[in-house]
Protein backbone atom coordinates (compact mmCIF):
# COMPACT_ATOMS: atom_id res chain seq x y z
CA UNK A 1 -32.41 -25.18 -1.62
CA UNK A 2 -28.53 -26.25 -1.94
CA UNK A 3 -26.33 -24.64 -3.88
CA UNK A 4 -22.61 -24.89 -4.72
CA UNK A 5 -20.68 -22.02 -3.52
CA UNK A 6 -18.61 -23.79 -1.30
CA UNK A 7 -17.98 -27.87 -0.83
CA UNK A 8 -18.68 -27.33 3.03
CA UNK A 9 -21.52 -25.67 3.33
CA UNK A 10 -25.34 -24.84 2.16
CA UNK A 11 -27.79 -22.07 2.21
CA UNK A 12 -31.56 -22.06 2.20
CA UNK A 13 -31.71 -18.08 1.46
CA UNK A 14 -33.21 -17.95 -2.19
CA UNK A 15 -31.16 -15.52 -3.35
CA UNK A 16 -27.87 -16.09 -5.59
CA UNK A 17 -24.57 -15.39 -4.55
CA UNK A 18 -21.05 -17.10 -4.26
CA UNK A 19 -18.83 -18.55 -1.22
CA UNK A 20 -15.40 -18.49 -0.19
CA UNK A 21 -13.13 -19.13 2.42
CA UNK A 22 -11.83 -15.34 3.85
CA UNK A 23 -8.86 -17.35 5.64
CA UNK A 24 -8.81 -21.06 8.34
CA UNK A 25 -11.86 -20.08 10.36
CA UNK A 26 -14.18 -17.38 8.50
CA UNK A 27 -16.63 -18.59 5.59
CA UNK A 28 -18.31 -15.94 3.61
CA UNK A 29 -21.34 -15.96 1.36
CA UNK A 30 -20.97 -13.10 -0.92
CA UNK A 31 -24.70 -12.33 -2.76
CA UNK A 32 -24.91 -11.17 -6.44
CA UNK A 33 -26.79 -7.83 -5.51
CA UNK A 34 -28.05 -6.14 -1.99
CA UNK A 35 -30.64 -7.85 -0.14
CA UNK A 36 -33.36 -6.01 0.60
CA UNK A 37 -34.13 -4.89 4.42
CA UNK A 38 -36.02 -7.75 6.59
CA UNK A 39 -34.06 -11.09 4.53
CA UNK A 40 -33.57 -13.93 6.53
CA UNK A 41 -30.95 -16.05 5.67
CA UNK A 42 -30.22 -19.71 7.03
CA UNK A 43 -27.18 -21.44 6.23
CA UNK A 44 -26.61 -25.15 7.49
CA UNK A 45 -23.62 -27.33 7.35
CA UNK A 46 -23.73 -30.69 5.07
CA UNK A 47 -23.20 -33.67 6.26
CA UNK A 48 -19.36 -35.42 6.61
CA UNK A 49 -17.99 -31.69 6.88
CA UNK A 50 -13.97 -32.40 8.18
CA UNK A 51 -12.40 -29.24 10.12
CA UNK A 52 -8.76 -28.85 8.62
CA UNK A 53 -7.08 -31.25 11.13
CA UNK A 54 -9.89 -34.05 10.18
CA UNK A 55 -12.13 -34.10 12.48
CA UNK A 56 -15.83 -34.19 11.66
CA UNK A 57 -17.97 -31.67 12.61
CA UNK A 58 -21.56 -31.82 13.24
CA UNK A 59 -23.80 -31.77 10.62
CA UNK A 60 -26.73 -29.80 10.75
CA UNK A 61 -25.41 -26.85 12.77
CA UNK A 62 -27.41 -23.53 11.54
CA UNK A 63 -26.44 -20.08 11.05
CA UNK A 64 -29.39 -17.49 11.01
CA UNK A 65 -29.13 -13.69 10.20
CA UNK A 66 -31.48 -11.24 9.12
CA UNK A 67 -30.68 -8.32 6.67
CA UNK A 68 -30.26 -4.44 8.00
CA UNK A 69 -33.09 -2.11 7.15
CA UNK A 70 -30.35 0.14 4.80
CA UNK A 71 -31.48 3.16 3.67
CA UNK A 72 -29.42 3.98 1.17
CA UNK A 73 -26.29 2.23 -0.97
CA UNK A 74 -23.24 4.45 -2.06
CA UNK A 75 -20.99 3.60 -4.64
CA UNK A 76 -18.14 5.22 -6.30
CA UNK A 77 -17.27 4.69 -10.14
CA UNK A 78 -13.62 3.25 -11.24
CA UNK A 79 -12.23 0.16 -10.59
CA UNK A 80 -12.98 -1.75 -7.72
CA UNK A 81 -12.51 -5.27 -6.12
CA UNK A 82 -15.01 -7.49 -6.63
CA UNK A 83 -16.29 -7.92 -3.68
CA UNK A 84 -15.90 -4.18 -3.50
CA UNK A 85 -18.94 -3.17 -5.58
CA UNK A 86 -22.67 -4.48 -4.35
CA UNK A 87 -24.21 -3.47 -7.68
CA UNK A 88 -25.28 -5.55 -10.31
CA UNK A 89 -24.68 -4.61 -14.26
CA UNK A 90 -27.74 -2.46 -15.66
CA UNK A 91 -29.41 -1.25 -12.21
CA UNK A 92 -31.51 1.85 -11.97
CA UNK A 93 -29.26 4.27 -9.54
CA UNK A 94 -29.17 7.82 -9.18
CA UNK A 95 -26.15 10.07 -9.78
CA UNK A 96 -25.03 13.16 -8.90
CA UNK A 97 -23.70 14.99 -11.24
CA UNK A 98 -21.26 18.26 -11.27
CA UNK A 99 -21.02 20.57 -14.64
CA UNK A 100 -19.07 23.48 -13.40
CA UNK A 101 -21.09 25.48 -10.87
CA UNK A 102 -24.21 23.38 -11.46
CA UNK A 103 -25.06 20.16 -9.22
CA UNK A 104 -28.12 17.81 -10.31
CA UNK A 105 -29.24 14.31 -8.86
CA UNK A 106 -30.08 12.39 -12.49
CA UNK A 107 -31.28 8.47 -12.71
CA UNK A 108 -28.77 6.51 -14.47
CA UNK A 109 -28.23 3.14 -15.27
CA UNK A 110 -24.81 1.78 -14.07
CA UNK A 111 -22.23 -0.37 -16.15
CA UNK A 112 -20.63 -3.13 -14.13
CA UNK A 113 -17.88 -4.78 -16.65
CA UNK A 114 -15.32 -7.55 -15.28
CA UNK A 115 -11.54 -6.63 -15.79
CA UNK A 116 -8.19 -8.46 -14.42
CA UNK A 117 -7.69 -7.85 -10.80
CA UNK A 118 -3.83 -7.36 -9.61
CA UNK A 119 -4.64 -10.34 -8.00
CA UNK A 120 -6.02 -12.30 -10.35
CA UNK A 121 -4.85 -16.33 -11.76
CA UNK A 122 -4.51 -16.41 -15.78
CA UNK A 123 -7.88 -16.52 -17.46
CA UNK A 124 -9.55 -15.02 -14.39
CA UNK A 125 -11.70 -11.23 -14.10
CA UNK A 126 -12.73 -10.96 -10.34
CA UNK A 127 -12.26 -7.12 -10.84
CA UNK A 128 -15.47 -4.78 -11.22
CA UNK A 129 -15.33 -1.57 -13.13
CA UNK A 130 -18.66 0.78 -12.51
CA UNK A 131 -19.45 3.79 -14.74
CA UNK A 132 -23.14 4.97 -15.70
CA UNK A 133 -24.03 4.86 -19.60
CA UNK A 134 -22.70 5.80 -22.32
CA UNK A 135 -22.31 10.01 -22.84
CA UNK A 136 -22.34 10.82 -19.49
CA UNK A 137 -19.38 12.25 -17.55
CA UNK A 138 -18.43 10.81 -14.42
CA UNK A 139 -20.43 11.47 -11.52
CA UNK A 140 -19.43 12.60 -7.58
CA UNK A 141 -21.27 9.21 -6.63
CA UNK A 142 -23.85 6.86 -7.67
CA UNK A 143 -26.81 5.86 -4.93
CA UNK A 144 -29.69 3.93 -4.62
CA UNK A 145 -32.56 4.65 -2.20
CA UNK A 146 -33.77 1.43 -0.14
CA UNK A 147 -36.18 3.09 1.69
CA UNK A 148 -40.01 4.94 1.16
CA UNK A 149 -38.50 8.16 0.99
CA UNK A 150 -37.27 8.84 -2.23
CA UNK A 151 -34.71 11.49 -3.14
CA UNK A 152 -36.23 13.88 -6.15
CA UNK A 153 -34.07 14.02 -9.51
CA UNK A 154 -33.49 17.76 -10.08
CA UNK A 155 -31.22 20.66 -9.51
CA UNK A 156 -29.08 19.86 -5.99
CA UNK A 157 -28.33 23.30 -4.08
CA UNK A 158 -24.37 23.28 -3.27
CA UNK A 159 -22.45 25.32 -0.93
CA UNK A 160 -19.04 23.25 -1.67
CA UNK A 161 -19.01 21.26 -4.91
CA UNK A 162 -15.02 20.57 -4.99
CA UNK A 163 -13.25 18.30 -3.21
CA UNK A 164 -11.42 19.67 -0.28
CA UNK A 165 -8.85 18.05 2.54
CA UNK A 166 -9.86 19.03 6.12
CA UNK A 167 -6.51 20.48 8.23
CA UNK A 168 -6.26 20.77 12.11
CA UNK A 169 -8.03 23.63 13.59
CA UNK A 170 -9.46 24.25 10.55
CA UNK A 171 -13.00 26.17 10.23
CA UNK A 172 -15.57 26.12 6.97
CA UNK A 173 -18.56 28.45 6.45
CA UNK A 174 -21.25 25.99 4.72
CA UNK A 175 -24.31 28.00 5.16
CA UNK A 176 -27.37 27.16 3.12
CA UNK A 177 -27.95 30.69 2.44
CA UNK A 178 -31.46 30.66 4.44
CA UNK A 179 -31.64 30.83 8.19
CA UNK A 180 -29.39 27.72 8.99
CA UNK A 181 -26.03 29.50 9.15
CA UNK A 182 -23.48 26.38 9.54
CA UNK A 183 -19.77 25.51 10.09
CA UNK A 184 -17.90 22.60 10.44
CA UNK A 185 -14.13 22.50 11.77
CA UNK A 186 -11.34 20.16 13.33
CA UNK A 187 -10.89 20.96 16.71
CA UNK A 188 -9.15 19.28 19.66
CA UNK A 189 -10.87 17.09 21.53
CA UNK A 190 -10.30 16.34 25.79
CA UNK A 191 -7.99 12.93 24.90
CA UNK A 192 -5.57 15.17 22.68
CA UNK A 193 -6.97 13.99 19.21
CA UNK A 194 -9.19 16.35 17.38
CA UNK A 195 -12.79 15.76 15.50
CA UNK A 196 -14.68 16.89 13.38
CA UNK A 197 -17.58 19.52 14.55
CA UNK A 198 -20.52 20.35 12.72
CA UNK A 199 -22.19 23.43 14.25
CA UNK A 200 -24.91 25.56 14.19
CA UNK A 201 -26.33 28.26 16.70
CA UNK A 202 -25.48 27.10 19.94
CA UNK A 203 -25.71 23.55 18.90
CA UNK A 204 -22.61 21.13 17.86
CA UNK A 205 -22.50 17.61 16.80
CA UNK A 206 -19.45 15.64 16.61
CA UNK A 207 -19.22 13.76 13.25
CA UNK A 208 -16.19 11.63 13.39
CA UNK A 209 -12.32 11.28 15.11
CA UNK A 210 -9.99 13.19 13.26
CA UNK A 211 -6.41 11.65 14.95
CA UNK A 212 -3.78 14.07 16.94
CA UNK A 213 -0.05 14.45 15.05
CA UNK A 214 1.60 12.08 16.68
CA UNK A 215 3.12 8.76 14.98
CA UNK A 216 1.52 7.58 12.08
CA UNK A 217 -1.86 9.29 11.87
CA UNK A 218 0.48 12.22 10.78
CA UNK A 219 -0.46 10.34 7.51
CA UNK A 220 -4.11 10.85 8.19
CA UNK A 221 -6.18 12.39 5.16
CA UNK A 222 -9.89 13.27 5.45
CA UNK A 223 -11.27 15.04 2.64
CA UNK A 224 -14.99 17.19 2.36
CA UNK A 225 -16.18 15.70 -0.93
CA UNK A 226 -19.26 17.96 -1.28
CA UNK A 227 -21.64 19.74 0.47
CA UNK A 228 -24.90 21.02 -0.23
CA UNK A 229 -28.88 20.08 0.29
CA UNK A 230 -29.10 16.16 -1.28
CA UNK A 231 -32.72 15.20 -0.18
CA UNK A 232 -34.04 18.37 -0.98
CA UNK A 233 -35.51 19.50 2.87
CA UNK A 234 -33.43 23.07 3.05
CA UNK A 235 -30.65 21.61 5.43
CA UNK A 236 -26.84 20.70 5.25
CA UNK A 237 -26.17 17.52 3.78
CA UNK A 238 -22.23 16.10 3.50
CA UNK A 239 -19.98 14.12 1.92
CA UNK A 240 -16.24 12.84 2.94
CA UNK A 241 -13.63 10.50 1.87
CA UNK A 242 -12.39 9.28 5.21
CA UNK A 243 -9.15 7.32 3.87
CA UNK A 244 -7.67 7.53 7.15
CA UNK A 245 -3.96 6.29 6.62
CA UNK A 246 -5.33 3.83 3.82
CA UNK A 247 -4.58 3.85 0.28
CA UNK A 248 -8.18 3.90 -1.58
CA UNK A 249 -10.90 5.53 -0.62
CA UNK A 250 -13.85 5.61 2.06
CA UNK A 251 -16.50 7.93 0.97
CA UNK A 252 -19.32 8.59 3.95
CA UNK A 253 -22.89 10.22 3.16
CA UNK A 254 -24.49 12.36 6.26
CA UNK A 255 -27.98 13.50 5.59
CA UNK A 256 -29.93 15.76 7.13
CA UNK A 257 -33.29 14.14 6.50
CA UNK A 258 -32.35 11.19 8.80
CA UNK A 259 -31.07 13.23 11.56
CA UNK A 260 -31.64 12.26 15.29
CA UNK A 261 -33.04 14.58 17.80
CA UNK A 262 -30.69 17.31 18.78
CA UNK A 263 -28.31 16.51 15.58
CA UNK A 264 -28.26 17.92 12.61
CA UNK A 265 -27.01 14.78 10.15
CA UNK A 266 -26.76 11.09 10.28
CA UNK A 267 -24.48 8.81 8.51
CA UNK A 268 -26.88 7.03 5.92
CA UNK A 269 -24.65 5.27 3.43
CA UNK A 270 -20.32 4.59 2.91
CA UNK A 271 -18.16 2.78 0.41
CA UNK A 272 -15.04 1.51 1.59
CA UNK A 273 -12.68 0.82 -1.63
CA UNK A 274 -9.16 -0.83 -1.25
CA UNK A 275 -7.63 0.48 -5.17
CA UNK A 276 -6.88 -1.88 -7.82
């Protein structure tokens, strides 16, 4: 099946989507909505294809990759890039939603509705703005499950339901209340940097780099968005925006559920959002 995304290029993957040029050597096929886990996608160059300085290329050269089995896709509301949001307008997600002291995981349907980008020509709206429907406030994050174990609407136990920025050498009590009694801190590390420690008993897992004060990572910002027990098995679940020295945001789920041997999270799902 050919479609028309670009003039250079085709695509025998049945699903919908758009291409582009990112820049003189990198072509990218952006799809309408996520793929589902185990997609295999073919793209194949046409025929009489010209590189830049007008030389033919071969025709019939394929490209061949397979989707990731996701388990879960974050998003953030506000306004977004385009190619910022993988979301289409009137999906079934699930939010998570904050009314003072109270956390609960609701379904929702999102609202994806085009707006002027920064960068955008006259006439054009390549910018995405998410929210859920109408009379509901704004919630922490939006997510939709991919895989066969579903997280439960309902009441979401939280131990830290503001958002907080993480300092050096800095030490949080996030216990559960039951018998996992948890912390998680910034400490140096052996290269002179410091990370960030999630602990419990005598067991500690290192979640992420958390750069030294030197230079420009004196600029660094990482923030604990919430904390709490997500998919509902009586363990720490987390949630950070790790901006880094970036303007935007980069929010990062760790859940519990999907945990490792010997760990106590694993990184699930992350949006990445440059700021409009």
């Amino acid at each position: 099946m050919t479609r028309g995304g670009s003039t250079r290029s085709m695509s025998t993957a049945p699903e919908k989507g758009k291409g582009r040029w990112a820049d003189n050597y990198n072509w990218i096929y952006d799809f309408d909505h996520v793929l589902p886990a185990g997609v295999r996608c073919t793209f194949e160059l046409k025929p009489s294809i010209t590189a830049l300085d007008g030389q033919t290329l071969a025709s019939g050269q394929r490209f061949t990759f397979t989707t990731a089995h996701l388990q879960y896709i974050l998003l953030v509301p506000g306004d977004h890039h385009g190619d910022e949001v993988m979301a289409g307008d009137g999906e079934d997600w699930l939010g998570l939603f904050r009314n003072g002291d109270v956390v609960n995981l609701k379904p929702v349907r999102i609202k994806i509705s085009p707006f002027k980008d920064i960068a955008d020509e006259d006439g054009k709206e390549t910018g995405k703005s998410v929210s859920v429907s109408d009379g509901e406030d704004s919630p922490i994050l939006l997510l939709r499950c991919l895989c066969p174990m579903q997280l439960k609407p309902g009441f979401v136990k939280t131990v830290s339901g503001s958002e907080r920025k993480l300092e050096r050498n800095e030490t949080i009590d996030l216990s559960l209340g039951n018998d996992h009694q948890m912390q998680l801190s910034v400490a140096p590390s052996e290269s002179g940097d410091h990370v960030v420690i999630l602990s419990g008993g005598r067991v500690k897992q290192t979640l992420m780099d958390f750069p030294g004060p030197d230079d420009l990572s004196r600029r660094y910002s990482l923030s604990l968005v919430w904390a709490g027990d997500l998919d509902g098995d009586g363990k720490l679940d987390l949630l950070f925006d790790d901006i880094g020295n970036n303007v935007g945001l980069n929010y990062r789920l760790f859940l519990s559920s999907a945990a490792k041997a010997n760990k106590f999270v694993e990184e699930v799902a992350s949006f990445m959002a440059e700021g409009c």
